[in-house]
Protein backbone atom coordinates (compact mmCIF):
# COMPACT_ATOMS: atom_id res chain seq x y z
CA UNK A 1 90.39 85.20 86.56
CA UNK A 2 91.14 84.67 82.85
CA UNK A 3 93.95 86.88 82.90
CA UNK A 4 95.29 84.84 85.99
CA UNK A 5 94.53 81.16 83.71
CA UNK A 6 96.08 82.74 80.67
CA UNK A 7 99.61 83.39 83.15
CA UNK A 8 99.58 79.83 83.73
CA UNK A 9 98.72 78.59 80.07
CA UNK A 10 101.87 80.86 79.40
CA UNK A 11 104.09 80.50 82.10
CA UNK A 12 104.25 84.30 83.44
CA UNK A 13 105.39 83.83 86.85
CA UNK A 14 105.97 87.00 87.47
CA UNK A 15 102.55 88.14 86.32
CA UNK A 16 100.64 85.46 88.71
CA UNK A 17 103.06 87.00 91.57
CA UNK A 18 101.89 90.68 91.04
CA UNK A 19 98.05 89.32 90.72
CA UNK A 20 98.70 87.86 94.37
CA UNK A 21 97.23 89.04 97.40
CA UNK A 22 100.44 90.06 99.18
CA UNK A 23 98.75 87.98 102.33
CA UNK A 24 98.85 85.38 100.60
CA UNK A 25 101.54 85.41 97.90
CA UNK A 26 103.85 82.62 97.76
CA UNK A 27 107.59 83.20 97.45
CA UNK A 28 107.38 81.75 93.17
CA UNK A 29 105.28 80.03 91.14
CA UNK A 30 106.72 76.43 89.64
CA UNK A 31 104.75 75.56 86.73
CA UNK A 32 104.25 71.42 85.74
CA UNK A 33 105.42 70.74 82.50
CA UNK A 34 103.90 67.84 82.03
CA UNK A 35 99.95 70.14 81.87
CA UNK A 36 99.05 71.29 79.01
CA UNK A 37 95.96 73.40 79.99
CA UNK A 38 92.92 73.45 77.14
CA UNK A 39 90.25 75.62 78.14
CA UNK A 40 88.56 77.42 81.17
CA UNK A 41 85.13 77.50 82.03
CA UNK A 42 83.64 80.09 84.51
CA UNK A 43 80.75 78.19 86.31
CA UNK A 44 79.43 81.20 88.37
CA UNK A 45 80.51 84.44 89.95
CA UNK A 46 79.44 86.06 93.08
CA UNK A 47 80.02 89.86 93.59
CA UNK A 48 82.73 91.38 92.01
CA UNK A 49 81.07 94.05 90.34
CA UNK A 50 82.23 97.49 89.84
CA UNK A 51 81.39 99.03 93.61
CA UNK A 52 82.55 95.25 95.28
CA UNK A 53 86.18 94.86 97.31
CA UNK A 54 85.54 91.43 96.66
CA UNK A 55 84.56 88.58 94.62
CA UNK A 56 84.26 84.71 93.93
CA UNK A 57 84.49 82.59 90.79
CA UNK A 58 83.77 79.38 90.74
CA UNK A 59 85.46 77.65 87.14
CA UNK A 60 86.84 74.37 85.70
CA UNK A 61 90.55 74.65 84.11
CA UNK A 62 90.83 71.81 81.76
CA UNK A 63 94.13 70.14 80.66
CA UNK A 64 95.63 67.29 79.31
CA UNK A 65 98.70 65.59 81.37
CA UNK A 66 100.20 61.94 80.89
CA UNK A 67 98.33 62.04 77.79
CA UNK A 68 94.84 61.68 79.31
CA UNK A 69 92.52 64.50 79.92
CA UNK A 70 91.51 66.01 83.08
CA UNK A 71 90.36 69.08 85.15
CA UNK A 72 90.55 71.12 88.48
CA UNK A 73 87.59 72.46 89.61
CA UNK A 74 88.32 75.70 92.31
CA UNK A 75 86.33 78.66 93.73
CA UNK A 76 88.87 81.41 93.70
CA UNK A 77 88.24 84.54 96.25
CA UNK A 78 89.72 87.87 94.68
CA UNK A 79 89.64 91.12 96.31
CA UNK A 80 90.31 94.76 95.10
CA UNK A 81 92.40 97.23 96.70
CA UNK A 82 93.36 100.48 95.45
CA UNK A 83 91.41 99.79 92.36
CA UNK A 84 93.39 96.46 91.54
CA UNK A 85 92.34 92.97 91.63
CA UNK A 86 94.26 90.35 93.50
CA UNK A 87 93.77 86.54 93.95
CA UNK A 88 93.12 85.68 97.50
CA UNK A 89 92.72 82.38 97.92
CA UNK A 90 90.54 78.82 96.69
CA UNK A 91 87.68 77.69 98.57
């Protein structure tokens, strides 16, 4: 998950792609200029430990846009295959 918000602070498209669930995976990534993203805050986690195929976490993204600030709230599923982590889908 912070690997996946750091892509986005930095704009690595092609690193959010390959961190995709393939059944899932969007054709690109367009990032909004306009965000500038300021922190991340994991609220909670559910599984995901080291024998788990899958895994929730439920966290805050904070950024400024338009010159106010703001937030998005998500709970992100992520599953593992072939000893890999990939980012399902949002709840």
């Amino acid at each position: 998950m912070r690997s996946r918000y750091c892509a986005f602070v930095l704009e690595l498209g092609e690193y959010l792609l390959d961190t995709w669930h393939p059944d899932t995976r969007p054709a690109d990534v367009e990032f909004d200029k306009t965000v500038n993203w300021t922190g991340l805050e994991i609220l909670a986690t559910r599984a995901g430990g080291a024998q788990a195929t899958r895994g929730v976490v439920h966290f805050v993204a904070h950024y400024r846009s338009a010159g106010r600030e703001d937030s998005q709230e998500e709970r992100s599923t992520f599953i593992r295959e072939d000893g890999l982590w990939f980012y399902l889908d949002a709840l």
